[in-house]
Protein backbone atom coordinates (compact mmCIF):
# COMPACT_ATOMS: atom_id res chain seq x y z
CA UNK A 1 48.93 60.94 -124.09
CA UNK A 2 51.77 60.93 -126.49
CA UNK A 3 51.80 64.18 -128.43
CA UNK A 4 54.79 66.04 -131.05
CA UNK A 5 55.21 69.20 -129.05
CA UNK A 6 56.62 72.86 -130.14
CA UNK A 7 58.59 74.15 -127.12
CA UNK A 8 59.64 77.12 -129.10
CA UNK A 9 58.98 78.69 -132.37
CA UNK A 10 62.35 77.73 -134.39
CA UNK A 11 63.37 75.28 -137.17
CA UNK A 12 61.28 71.88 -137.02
CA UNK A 13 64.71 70.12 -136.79
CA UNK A 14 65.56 71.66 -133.97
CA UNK A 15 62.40 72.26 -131.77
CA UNK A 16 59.93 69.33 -132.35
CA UNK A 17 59.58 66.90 -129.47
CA UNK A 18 57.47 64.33 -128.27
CA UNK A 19 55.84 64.60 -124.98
CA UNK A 20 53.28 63.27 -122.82
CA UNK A 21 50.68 65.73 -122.66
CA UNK A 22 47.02 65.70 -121.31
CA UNK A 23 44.19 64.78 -122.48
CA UNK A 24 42.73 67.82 -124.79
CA UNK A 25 39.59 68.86 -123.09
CA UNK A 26 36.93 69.84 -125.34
CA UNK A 27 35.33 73.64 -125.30
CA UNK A 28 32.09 74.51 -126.57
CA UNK A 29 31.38 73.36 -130.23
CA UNK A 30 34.53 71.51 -129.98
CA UNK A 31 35.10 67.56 -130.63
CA UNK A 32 38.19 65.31 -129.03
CA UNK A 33 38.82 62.37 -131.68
CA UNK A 34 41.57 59.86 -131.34
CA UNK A 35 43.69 60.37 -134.07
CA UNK A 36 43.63 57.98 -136.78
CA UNK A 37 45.64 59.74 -139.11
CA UNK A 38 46.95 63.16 -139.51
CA UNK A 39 47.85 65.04 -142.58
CA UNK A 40 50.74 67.21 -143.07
CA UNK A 41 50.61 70.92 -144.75
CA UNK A 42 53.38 73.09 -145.80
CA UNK A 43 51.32 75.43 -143.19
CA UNK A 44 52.63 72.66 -140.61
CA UNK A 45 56.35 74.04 -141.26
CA UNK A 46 55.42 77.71 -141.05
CA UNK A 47 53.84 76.96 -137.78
CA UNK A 48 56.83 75.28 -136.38
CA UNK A 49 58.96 78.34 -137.38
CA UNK A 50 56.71 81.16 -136.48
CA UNK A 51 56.85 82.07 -140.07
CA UNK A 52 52.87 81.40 -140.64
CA UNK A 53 50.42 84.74 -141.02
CA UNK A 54 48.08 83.50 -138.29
CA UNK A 55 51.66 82.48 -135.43
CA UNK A 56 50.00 80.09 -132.52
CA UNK A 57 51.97 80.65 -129.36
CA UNK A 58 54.46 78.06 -127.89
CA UNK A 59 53.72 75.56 -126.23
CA UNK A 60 51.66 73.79 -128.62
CA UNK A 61 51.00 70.61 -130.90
CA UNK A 62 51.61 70.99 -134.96
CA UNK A 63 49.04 69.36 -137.69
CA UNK A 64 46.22 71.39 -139.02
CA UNK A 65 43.61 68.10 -140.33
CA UNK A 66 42.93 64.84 -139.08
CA UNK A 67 41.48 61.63 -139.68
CA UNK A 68 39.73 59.57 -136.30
CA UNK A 69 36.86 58.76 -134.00
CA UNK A 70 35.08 60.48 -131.25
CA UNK A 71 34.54 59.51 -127.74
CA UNK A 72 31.17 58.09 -129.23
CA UNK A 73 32.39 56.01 -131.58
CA UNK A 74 31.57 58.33 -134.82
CA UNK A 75 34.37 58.60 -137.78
CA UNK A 76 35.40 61.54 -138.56
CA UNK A 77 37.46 64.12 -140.04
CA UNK A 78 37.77 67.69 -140.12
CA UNK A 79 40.43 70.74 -139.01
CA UNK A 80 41.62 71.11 -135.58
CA UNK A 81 41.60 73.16 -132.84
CA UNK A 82 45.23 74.72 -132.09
CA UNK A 83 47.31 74.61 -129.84
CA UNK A 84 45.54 70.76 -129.85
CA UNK A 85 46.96 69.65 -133.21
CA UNK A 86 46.48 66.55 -135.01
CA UNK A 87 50.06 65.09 -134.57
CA UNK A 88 49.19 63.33 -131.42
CA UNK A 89 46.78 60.58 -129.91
CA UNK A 90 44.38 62.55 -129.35
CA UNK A 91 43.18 66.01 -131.14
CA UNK A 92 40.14 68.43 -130.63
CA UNK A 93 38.32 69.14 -134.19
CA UNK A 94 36.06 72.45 -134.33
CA UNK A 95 34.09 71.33 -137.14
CA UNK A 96 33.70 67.54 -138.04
CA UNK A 97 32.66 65.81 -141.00
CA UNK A 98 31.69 62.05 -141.27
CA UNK A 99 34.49 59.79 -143.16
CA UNK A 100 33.17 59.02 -146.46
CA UNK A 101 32.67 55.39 -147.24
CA UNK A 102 35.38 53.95 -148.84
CA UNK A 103 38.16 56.42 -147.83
CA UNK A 104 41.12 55.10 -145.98
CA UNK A 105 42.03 56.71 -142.99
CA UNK A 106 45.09 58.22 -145.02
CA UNK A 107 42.53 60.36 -147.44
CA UNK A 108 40.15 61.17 -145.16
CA UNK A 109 42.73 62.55 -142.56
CA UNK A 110 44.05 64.73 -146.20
CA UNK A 111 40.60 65.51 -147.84
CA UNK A 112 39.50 68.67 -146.15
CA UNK A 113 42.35 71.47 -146.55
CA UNK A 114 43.68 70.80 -150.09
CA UNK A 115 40.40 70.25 -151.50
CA UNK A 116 38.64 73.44 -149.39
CA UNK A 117 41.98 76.01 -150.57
CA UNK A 118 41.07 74.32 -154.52
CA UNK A 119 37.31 74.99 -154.35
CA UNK A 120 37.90 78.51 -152.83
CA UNK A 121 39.98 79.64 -155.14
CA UNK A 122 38.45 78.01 -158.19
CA UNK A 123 35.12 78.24 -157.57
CA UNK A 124 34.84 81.63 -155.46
CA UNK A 125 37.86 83.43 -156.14
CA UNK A 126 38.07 83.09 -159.08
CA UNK A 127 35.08 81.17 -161.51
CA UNK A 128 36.91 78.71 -163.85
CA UNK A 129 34.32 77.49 -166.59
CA UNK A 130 34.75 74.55 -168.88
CA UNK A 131 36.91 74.95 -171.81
CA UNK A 132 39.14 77.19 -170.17
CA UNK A 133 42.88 76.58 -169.58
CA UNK A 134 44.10 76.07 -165.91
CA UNK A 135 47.97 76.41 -165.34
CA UNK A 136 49.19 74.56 -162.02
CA UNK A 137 52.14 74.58 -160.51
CA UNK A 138 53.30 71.86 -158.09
CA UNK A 139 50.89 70.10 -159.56
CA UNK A 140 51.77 66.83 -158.01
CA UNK A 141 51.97 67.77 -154.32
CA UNK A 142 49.25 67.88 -152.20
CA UNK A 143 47.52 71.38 -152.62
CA UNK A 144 48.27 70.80 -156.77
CA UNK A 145 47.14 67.38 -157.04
CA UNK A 146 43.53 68.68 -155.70
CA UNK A 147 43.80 71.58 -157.95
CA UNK A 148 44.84 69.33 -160.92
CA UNK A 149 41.64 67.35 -159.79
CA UNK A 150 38.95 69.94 -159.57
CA UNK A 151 39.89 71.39 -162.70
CA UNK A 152 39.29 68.66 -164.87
CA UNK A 153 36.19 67.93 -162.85
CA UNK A 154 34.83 71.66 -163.84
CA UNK A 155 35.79 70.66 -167.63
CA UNK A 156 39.08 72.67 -168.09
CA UNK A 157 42.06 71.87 -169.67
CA UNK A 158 44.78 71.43 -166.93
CA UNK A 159 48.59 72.28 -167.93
CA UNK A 160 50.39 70.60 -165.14
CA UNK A 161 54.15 71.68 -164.13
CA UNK A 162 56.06 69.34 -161.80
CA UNK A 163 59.79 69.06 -161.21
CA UNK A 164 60.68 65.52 -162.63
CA UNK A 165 59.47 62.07 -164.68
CA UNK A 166 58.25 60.30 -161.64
CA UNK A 167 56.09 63.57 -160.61
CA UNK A 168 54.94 63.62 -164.45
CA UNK A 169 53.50 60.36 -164.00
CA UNK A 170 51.49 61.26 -161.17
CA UNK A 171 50.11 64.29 -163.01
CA UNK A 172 49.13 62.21 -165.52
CA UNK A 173 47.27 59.83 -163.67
CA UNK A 174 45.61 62.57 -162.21
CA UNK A 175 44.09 63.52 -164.86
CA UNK A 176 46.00 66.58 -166.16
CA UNK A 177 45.70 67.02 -170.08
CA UNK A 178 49.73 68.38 -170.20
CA UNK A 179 52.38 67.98 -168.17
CA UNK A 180 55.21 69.93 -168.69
CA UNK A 181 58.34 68.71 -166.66
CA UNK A 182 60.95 71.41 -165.11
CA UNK A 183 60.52 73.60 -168.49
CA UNK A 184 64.03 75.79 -168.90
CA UNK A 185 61.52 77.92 -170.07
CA UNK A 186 58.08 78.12 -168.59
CA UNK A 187 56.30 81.18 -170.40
CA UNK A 188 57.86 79.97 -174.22
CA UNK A 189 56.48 76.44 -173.18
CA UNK A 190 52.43 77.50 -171.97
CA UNK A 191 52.30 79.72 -174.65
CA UNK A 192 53.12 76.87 -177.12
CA UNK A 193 50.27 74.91 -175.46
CA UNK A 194 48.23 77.60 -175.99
CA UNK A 195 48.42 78.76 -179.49
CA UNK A 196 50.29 81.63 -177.73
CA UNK A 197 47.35 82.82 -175.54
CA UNK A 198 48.28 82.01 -172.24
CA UNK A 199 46.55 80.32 -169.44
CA UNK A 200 43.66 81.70 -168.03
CA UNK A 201 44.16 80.69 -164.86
CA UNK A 202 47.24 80.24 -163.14
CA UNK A 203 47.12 78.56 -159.98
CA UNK A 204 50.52 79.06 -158.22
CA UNK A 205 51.24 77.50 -154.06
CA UNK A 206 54.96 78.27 -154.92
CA UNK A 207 55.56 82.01 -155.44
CA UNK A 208 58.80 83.68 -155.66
CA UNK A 209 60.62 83.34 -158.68
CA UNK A 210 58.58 81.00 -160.43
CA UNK A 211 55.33 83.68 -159.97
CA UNK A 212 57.79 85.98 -161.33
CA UNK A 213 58.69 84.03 -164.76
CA UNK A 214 54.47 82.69 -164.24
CA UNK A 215 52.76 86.09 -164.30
CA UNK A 216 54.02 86.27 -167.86
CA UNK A 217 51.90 82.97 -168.68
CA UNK A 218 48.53 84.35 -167.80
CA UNK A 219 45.99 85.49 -170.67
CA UNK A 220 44.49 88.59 -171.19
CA UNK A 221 41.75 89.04 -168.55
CA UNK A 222 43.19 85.92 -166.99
CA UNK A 223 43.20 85.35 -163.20
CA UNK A 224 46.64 84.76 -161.19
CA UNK A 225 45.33 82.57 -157.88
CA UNK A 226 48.22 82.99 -154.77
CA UNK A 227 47.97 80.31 -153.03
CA UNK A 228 50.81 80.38 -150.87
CA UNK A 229 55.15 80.24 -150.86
CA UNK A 230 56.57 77.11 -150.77
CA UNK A 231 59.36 78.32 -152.99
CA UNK A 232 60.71 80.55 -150.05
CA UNK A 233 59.51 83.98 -150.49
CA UNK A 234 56.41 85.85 -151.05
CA UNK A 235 56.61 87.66 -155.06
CA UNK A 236 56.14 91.03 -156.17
CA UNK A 237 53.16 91.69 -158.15
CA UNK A 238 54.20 94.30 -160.89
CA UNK A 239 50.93 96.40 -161.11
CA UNK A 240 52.23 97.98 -164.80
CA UNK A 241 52.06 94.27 -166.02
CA UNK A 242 48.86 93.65 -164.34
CA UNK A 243 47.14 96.65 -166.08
CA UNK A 244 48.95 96.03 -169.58
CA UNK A 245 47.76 92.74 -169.97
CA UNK A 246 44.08 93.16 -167.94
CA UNK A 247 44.98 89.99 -165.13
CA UNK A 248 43.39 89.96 -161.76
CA UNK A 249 46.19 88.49 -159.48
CA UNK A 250 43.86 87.12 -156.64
CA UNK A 251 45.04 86.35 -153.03
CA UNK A 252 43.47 83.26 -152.00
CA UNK A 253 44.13 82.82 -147.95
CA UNK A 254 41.34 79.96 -147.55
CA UNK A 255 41.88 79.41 -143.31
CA UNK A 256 39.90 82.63 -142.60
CA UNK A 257 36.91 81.62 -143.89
CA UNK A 258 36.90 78.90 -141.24
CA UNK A 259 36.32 81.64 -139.03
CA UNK A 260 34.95 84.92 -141.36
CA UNK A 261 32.52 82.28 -143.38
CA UNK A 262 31.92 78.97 -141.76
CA UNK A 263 28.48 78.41 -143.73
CA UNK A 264 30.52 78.77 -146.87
CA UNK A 265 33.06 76.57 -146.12
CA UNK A 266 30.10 74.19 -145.32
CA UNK A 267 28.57 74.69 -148.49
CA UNK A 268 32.50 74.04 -150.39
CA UNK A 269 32.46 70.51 -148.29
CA UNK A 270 28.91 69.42 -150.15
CA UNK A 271 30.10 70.32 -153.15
CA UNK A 272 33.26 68.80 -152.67
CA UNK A 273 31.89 65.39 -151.16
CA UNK A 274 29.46 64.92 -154.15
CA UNK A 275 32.44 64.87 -156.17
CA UNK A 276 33.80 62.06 -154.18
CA UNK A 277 30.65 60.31 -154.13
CA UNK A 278 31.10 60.20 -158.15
CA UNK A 279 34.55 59.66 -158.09
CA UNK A 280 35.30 62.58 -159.86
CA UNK A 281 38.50 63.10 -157.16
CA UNK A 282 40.42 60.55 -155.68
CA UNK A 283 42.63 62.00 -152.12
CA UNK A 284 45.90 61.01 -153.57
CA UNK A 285 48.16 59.96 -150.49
CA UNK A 286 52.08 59.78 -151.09
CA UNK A 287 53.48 58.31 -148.20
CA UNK A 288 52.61 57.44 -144.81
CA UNK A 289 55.17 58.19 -141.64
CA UNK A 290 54.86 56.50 -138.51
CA UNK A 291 53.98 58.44 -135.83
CA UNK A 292 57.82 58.99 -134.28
CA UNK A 293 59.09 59.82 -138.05
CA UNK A 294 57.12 63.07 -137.79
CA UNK A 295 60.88 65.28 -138.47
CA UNK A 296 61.76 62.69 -141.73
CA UNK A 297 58.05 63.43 -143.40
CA UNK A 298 58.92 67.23 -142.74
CA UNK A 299 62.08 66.65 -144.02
CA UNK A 300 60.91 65.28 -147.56
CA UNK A 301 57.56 67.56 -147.42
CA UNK A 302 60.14 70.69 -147.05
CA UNK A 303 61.91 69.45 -150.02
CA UNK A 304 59.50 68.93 -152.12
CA UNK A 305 60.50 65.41 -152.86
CA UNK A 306 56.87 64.06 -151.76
CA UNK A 307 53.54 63.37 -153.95
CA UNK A 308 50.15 64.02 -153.25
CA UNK A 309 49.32 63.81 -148.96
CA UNK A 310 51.69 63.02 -146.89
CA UNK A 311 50.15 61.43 -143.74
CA UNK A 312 50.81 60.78 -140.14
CA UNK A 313 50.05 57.83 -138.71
CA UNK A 314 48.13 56.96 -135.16
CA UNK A 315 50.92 55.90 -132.24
């Protein structure tokens, strides 16, 4: 089978290459899908690299969630089972869920890790209530468009921040209540949202300098959610500031409990699905690549040029 290969840990650019590969065979508990559709993650980069916290040896095949059907004929999605990653023909899934009526292949190959990282940090992390003020950043990629989602869902008032007009308008049709658009100033321009209270949670997949100028945002007794560092670089968290103004700044590193907690992450999926079932989310899918355009949809996902998922699709 046709498969995008990592010979070697290094930039995507440079290392990615398709190969014919065998047939993944499946272990116990495991489940080999043809790949409808595969979703990319930020997480896919790191892999590449050998930048990620959790590094998967080379040789293997990149993309962390897919969308297809078993040898049986089921349709599923779910998260896979590295090295056999979803950016191929054919992908093992550990855990499978069935594909919700009425998805297309597109959200359902993008519904599990972006809505799983959102529940676990808003809903066990952290508890966000109705009526309180959710700050997110990125909110119109992938990871923030969930967020932006399942806040408004639990009855908050979402603040999104994206970087330009046409990300703006996506935030707004997600459902964010304010959208504030590459602020010169980020901390002047929550606090004016917020009668000069601050956000009480701040939910924040970029880190580095913008957690720096963030952490100034939160409320007293707010909660500071890490999601991850697609700005570059991991932050400092200032423990003077943390204690002065009473914030809890909470790591949220949602893969492990694929492993630590697999009956919660279960539980998140129910919860998660009924929403769908309401339509009280709606997978929000950017663009789709063909299968051999794998190193363009990096490309724009690295730049953070792309909305909502960005999706693989099937060779």
């Amino acid at each position: 089978m046709r498969a995008w290969r990592v010979p070697r840990l290094g930039p995507f650019a440079e290392v990615l290459e398709v190969a014919d590969v065998p047939r993944p065979e499946p272990g116990e508990g495991q489940t080999r899908v043809r790949v409808a559709a595969a979703a990319l993650n930020f997480a896919d980069i790191l892999h590449v690299s050998g930048e990620y916290q959790d590094r998967v040896p080379p040789p293997f095949t990149p993309g962390l969630e897919v969308a297809g059907v078993t040898d049986d004929g089921r349709r599923v999605f779910g998260p896979v089972v590295m090295p056999h990653g979803g950016f191929a023909e054919e992908a093992l899934l550990r855990t499978t869920w069935t594909w919700p009526e009425g998805m297309s292949a597109a959200q359902a190959a993008g519904f599990f890790v972006a809505y799983q990282t959102g529940w676990c940090a808003l809903h066990h992390r952290t508890t966000l209530r109705a009526g309180e003020t959710l700050l997110v950043l990125a909110a119109a990629g992938g990871v923030g468009a969930a967020a932006v989602q399942l806040g408004t869902a639990a009855g908050a008032r979402v603040i999104a921040v994206v970087g330009d007009e046409d990300k703006a308008a996506v935030a707004w049709r997600l459902g964010a209540h304010e959208v504030l658009v590459d602020p010169d100033d980020l901390v002047t321009a929550v606090r004016e949202l917020t009668d000069g209270r601050g956000a009480d949670v701040v939910y924040d997949p970029v880190g580095g300098d913008t957690f720096d100028a963030v952490r100034r945002a939160v409320a007293w007794e707010g909660r500071l959610l890490v999601i991850g560092f697609a700005g570059g670089r991991p932050a400092d968290a200032p423990t003077n500031h943390a204690l002065v103004k009473n914030y809890d700044v909470v790591g949220v590193h949602w893969a492990a409990y694929q492993q630590r907690s697999p009956d919660l992450v279960a539980s998140w999926q129910r919860e998660i699905e009924a929403l769908w079932d309401r339509r009280a989310i709606d997978p929000l899918v950017g663009a789709e690549y063909a299968f051999d355009d794998l190193p363009a949809a990096m490309t724009e996902l690295a730049a953070r040029r792309t909305t909502g998922r960005v999706v693989l699709l099937a060779p």
